[in-house]
Protein backbone atom coordinates (compact mmCIF):
# COMPACT_ATOMS: atom_id res chain seq x y z
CA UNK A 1 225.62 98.45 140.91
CA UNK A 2 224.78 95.74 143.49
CA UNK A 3 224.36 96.91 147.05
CA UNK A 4 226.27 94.20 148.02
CA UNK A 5 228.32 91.25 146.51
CA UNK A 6 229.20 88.06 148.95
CA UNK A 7 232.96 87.48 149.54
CA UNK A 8 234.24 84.81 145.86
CA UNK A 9 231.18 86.30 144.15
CA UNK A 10 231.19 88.40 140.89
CA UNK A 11 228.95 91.32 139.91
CA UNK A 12 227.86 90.83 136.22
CA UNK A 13 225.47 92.42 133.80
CA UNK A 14 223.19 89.88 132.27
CA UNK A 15 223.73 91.42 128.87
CA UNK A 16 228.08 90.49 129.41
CA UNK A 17 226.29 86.60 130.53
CA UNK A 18 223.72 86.22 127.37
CA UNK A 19 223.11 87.54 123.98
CA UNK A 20 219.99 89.53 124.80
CA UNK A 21 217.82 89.31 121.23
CA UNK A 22 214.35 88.82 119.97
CA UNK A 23 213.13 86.96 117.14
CA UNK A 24 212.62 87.85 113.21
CA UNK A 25 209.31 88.29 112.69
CA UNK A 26 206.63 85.55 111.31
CA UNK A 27 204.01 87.10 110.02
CA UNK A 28 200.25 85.60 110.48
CA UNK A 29 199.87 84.99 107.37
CA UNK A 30 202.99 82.48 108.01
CA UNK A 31 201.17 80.26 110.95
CA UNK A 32 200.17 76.89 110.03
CA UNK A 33 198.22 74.10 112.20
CA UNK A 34 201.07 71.46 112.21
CA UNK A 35 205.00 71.66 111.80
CA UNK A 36 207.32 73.69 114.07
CA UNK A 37 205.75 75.06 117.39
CA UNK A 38 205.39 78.37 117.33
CA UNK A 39 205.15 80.35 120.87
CA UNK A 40 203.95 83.40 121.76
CA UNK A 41 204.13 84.48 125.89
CA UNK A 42 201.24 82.65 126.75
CA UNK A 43 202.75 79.29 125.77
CA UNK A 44 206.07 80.44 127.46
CA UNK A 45 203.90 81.32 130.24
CA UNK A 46 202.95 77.60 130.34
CA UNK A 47 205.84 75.99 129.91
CA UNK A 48 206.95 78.61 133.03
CA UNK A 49 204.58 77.00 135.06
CA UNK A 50 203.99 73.64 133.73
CA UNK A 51 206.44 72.13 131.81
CA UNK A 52 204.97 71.65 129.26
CA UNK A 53 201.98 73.50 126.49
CA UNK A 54 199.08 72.23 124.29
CA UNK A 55 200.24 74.02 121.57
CA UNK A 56 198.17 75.23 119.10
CA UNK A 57 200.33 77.89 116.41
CA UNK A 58 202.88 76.20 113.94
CA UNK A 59 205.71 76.81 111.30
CA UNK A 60 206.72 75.23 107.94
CA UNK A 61 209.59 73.35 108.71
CA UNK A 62 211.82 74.98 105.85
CA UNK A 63 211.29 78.22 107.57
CA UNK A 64 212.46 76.86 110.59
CA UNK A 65 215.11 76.46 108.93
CA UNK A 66 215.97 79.17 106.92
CA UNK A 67 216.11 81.30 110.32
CA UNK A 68 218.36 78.17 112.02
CA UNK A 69 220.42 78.64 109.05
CA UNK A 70 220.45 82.11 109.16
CA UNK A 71 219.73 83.72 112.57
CA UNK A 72 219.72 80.94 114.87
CA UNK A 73 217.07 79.56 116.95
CA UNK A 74 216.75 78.50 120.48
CA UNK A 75 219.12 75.91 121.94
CA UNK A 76 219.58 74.22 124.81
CA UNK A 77 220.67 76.02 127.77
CA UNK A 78 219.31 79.09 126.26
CA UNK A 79 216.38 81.19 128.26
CA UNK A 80 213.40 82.89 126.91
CA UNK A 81 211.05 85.16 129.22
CA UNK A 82 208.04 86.87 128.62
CA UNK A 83 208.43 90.54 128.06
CA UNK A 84 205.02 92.34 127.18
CA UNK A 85 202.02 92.12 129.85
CA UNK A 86 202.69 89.56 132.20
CA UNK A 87 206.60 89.94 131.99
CA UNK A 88 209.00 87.68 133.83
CA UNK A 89 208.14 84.16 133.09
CA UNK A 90 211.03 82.33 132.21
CA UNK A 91 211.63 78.67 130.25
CA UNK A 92 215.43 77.01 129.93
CA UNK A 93 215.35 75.20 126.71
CA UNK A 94 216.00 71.94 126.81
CA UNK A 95 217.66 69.28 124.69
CA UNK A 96 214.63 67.93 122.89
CA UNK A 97 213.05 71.06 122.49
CA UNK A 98 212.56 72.59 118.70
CA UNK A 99 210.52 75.94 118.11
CA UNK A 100 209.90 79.38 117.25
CA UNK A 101 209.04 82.24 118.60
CA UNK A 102 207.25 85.57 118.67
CA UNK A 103 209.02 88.68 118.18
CA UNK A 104 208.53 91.38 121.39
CA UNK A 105 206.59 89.66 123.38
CA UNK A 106 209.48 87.03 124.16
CA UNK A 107 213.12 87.68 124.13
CA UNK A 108 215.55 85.21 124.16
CA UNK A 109 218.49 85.02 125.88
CA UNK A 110 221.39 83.01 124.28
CA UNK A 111 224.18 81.64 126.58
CA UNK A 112 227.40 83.81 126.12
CA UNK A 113 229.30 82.20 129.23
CA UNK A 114 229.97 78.94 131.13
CA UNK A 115 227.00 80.76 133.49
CA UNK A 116 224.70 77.88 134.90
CA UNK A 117 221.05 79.04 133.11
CA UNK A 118 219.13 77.01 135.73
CA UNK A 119 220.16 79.42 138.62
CA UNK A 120 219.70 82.31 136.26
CA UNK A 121 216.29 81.35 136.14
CA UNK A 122 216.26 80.68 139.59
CA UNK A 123 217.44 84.90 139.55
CA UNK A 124 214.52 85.49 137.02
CA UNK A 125 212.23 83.90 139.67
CA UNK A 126 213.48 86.43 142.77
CA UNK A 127 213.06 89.47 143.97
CA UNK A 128 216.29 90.31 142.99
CA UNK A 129 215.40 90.77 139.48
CA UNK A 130 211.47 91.82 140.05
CA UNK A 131 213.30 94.45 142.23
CA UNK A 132 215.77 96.13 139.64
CA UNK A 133 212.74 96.46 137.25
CA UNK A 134 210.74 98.49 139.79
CA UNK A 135 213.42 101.26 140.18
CA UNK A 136 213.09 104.80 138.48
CA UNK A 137 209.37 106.30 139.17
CA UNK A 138 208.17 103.27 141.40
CA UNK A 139 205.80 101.76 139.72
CA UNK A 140 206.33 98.25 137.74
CA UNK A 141 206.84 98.14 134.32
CA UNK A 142 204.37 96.14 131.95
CA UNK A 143 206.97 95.54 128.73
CA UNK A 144 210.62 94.28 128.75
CA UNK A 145 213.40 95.79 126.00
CA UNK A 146 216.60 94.11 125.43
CA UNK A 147 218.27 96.89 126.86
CA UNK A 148 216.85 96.86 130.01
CA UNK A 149 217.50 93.11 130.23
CA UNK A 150 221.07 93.70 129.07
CA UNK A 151 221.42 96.13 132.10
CA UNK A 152 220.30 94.38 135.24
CA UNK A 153 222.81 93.14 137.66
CA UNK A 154 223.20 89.81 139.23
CA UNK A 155 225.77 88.31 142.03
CA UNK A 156 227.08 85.25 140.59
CA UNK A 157 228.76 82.56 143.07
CA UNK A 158 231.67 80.79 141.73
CA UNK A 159 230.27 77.16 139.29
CA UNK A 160 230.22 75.02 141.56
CA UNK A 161 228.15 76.78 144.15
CA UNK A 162 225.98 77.59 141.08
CA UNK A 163 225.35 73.90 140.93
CA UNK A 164 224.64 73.36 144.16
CA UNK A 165 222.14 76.15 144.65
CA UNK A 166 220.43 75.11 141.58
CA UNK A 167 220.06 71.34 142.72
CA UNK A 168 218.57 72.70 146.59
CA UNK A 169 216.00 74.70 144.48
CA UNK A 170 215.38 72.06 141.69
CA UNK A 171 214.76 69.41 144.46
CA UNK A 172 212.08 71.80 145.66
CA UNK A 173 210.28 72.50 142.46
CA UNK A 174 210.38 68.73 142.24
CA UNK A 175 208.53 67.92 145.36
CA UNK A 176 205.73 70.95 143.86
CA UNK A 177 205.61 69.31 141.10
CA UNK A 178 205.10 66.16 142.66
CA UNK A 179 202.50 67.69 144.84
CA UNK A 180 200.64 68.91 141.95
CA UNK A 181 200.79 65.85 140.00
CA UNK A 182 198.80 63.96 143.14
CA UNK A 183 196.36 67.05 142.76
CA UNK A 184 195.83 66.52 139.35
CA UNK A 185 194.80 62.65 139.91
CA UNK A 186 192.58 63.44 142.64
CA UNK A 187 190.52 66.00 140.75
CA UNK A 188 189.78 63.56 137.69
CA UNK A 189 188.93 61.14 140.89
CA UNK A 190 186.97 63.67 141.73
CA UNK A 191 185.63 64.50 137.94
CA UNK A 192 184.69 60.66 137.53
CA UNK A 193 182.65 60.73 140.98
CA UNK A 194 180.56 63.23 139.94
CA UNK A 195 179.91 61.51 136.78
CA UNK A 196 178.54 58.53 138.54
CA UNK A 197 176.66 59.77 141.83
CA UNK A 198 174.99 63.40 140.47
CA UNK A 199 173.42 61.45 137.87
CA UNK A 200 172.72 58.27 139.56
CA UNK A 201 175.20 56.25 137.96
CA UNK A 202 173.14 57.07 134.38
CA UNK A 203 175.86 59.37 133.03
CA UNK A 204 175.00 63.23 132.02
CA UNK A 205 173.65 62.07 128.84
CA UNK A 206 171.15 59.78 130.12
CA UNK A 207 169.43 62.52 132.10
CA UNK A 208 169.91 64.85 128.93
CA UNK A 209 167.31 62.59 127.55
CA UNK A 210 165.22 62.88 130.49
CA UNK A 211 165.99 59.42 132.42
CA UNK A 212 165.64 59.35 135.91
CA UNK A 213 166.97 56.99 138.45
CA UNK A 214 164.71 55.69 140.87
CA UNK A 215 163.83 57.41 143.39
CA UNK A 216 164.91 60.62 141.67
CA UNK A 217 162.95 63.82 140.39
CA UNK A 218 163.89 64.78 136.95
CA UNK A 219 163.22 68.33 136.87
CA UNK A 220 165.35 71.83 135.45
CA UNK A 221 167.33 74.11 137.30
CA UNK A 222 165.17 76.77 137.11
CA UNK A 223 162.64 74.72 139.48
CA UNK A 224 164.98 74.63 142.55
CA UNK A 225 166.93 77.51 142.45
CA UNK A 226 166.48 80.99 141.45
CA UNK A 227 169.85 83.02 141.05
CA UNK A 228 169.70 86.53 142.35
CA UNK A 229 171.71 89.59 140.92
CA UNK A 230 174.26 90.48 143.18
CA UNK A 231 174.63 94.55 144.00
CA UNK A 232 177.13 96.78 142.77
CA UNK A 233 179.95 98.04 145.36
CA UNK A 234 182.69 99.45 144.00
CA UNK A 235 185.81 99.75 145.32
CA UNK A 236 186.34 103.33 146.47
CA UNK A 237 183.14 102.63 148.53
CA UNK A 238 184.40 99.48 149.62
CA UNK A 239 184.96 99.66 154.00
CA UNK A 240 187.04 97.29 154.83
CA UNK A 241 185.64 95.00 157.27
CA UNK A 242 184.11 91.48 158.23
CA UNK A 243 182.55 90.47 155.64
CA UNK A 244 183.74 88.97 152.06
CA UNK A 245 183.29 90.95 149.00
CA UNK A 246 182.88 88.11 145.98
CA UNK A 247 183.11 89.06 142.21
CA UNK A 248 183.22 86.17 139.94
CA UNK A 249 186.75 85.49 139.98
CA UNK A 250 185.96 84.78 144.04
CA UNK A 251 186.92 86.77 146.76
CA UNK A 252 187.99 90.36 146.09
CA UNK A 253 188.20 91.78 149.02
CA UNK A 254 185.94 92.87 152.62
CA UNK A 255 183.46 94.92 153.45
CA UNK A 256 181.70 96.49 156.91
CA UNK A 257 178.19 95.28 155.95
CA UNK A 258 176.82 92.26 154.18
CA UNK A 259 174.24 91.69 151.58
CA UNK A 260 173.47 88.19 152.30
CA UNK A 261 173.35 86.85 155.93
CA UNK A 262 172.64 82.71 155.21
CA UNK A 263 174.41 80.16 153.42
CA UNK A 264 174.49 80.51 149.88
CA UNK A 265 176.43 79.95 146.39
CA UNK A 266 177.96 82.56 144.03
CA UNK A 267 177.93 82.05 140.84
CA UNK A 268 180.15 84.09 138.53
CA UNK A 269 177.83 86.05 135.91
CA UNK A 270 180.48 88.38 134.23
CA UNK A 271 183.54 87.80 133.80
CA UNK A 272 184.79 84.88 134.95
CA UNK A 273 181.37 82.81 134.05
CA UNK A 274 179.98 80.03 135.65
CA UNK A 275 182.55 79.73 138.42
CA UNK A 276 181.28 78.38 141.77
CA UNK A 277 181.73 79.19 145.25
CA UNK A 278 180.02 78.40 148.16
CA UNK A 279 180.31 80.41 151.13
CA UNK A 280 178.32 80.10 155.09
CA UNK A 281 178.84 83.22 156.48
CA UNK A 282 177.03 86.65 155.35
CA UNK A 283 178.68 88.02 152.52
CA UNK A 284 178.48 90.77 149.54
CA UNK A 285 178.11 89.48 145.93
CA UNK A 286 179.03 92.30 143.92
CA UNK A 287 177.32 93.03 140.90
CA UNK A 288 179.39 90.81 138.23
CA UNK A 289 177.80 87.29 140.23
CA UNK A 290 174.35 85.50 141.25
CA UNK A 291 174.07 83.88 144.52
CA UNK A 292 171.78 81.17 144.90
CA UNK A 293 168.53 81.27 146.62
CA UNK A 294 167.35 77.41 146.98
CA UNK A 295 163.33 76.63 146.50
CA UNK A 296 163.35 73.61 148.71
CA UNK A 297 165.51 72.30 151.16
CA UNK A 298 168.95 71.24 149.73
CA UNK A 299 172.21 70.05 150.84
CA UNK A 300 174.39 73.08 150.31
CA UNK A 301 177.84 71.24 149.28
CA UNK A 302 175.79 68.76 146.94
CA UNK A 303 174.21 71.76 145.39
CA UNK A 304 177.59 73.29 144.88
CA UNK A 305 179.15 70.47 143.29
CA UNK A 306 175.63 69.85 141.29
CA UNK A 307 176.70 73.50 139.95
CA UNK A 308 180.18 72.49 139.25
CA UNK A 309 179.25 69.39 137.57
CA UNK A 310 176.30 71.83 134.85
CA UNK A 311 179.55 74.10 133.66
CA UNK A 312 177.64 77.02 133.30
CA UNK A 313 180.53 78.34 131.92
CA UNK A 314 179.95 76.58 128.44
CA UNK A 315 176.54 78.82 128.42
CA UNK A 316 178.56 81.97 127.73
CA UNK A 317 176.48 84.05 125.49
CA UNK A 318 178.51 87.18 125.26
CA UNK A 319 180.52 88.51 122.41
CA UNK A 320 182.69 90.85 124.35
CA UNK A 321 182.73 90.43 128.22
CA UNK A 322 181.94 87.02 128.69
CA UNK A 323 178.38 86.53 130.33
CA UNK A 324 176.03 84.12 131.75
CA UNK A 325 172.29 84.63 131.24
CA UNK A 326 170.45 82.87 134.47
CA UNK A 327 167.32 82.53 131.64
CA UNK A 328 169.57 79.75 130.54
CA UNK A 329 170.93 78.14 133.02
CA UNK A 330 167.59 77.69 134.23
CA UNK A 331 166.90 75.60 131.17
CA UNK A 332 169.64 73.29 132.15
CA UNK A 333 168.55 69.56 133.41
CA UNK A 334 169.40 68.35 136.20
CA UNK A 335 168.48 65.19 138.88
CA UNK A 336 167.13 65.53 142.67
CA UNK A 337 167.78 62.49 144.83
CA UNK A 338 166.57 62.80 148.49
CA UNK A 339 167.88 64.90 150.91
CA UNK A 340 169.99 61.68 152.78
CA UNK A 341 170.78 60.70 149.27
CA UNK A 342 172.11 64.47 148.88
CA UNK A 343 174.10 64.05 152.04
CA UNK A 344 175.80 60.98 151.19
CA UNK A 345 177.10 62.30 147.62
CA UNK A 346 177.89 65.64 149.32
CA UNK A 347 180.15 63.61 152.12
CA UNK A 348 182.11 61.66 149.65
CA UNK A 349 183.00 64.77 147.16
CA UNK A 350 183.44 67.12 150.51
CA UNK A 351 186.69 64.38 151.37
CA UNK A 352 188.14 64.56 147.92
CA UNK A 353 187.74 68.24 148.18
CA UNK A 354 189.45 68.28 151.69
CA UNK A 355 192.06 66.15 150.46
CA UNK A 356 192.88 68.58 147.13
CA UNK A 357 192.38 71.79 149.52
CA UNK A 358 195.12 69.41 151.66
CA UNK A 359 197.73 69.57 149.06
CA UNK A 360 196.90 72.91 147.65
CA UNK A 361 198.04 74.02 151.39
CA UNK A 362 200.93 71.51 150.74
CA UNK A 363 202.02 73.43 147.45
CA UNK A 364 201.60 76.79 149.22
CA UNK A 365 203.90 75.84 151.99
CA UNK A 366 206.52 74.32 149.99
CA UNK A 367 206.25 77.36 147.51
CA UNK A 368 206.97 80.00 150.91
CA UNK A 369 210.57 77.26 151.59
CA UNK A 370 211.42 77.78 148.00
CA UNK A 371 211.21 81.86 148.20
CA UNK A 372 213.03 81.75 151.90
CA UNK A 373 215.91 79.65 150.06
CA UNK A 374 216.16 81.72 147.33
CA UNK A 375 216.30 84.51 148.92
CA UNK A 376 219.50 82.95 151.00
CA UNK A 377 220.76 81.37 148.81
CA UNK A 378 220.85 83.75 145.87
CA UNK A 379 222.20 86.28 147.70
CA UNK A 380 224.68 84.41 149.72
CA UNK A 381 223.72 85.05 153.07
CA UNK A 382 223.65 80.76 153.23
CA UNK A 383 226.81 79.72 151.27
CA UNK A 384 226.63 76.22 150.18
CA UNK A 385 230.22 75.50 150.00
């Protein structure tokens, strides 16, 4: 039972709105590399987020079939969410779409009622529904059942307020998306530049093969930086403090001492490999990272983006955690200009960096408006009629 239920508003069970099922099962044996797109929660996970998916898992067609024929598949309007691990993430079919879909970890919501499924996944999206699943022993769950599903509670507002809550959120996740798309140009801007001035306008495969341009010291990477192991701290010995704690997934959290007082780099070593951050104020790199110790004087953001540019990542070695040996990525070559030559390439990818950080800030501020209206608007205490 809802706390609560706005004056014209009806309490409803989503399993009385959809019928709350899962898949039949494909078996592995069944995937194929073309046909019908089969998804799994990561590609619904995707298409939660995205829009759209590189897909990768297939169907035969006549088995598509024989389950359309037989048990249905999705159609538009319908919703499927993500129900083992990372649970929640929603996706309204839509017109065009034709696939499949793994059993348990998605479940799939077929419309029973004249419901509107774009403010139900609007509800999906809240802390309305995040909320019901936390109740019992107070901890979150990690799997959905249909049951479950079939027994939450939602406040639905009359169709035509439906409607019109749905278009105030959809014109939000429009300007995001919008917002995103301009972030997505300017980081293959940004890819491209790199291309031309941290190689000299040669290309990466040019100073594979040991061209230089002039001017320029061929050299590896090994010979102007040496990449120090960061130092264990775990969390329970963690004080929380001044000073940032980096793994190699970035910051994870403070500390009340540093390891490193200057400038430097971290470079992820397990884990997330090869990712780059710089930082200019003393700092703790945790055991799972290098930071950077430069040989010779260097600009620090054109060494950063220098690391960028290598993908370290791609020098993964390990069969289990994922791991970067520095042995390596010493081996790796790389380019010197001069140090003003450094600060001019460092100046131009610092603005295109400042303009993505811009519109990152942009997305974060527009994603806060979108929670503050949902939580008014799904809840009624803004009524839109």
């Amino acid at each position: 039972m809802l706390s609560k239920v706005p004056d014209g508003w009806k309490e409803a069970k989503l399993g009385d709105c959809f019928d709350i099922k899962s898949s039949k099962r494909v078996l592995q044996k069944q995937w194929r590399n073309e046909g019908i797109p089969f998804y799994r929660g990561r590609e619904i996970t995707s298409l939660a987020e995205q829009g759209y998916v590189d897909n990768e898992l297939f169907i035969e067609r006549e088995l598509y079939e024989e389950f359309a024929s037989k048990h249905g598949v999705p159609k538009c309007g319908d919703i499927l969410i993500t129900a083992i691990g990372t649970i929640g993430n929603t996706f309204v079919v839509r017109e065009s779409d034709r696939f499949y879909f793994k059993d348990a970890s998605v479940l799939w919501l077929m419309r029973a009622s004249d419901n509107l499924s774009a403010l139900v996944n609007y509800w999906f999206q809240s802390e309305l529904f995040f909320n019901q699943l936390d109740r019992g022993n107070g901890t979150t769950v990690d799997s959905l059942t249909i049951n479950k599903l079939k027994s939450l509670s939602l406040a639905l507002p009359p169709i035509n307020e439906q409607h019109r809550i749905a278009e105030i959120l959809s014109s939000v996740d429009e300007s995001i998306q919008a917002t995103q798309a301009v972030i997505e140009q300017a980081e293959r801007v940004k890819c491209g530049l790199m291309e031309e001035l941290l190689t000299g306008g040669l290309g990466s495969e040019a100073i594979e093969r040991g061209e230089v341009p002039e001017g320029w010291v061929a050299c590896s990477l090994g010979k102007i930086i040496i990449l120090e192991y960061g130092k264990s701290l775990p969390e329970k010995r963690r004080i929380k403090g001044d000073y940032p704690v980096y793994g190699s997934a970035g910051i994870v959290g403070t500390h009340n001492d540093f390891l490193i007082e200057s400038q430097s780099i971290v470079v992820g070593r397990k884990g997330t490999v090869g990712a780059v951050y710089k930082t200019s104020q003393p700092f703790f790199p945790i055991d799972t990272t290098y930071y950077v110790v430069a040989r010779n004087e260097v600009n620090w953001d054109w060494l950063t983006a220098l690391l960028e540019f290598l993908q370290l990542a791609k020098l993964n070695e390990a069969t289990g955690v994922p791991g970067l040996n520095r042995g390596n990525a010493y081996k790796s070559k790389v380019s010197i200009p001069p140090i003003n030559e450094q600060n001019r390439i460092a100046e131009i990818l610092s603005s295109v960096d400042e303009t993505i950080a811009s519109h990152k800030a942009n997305i974060e501020q527009q994603s806060l408006v979108k929670k503050g209206l949902m939580d008014d608007l799904l809840t009624g205490k803004v009524r839109t009629a």
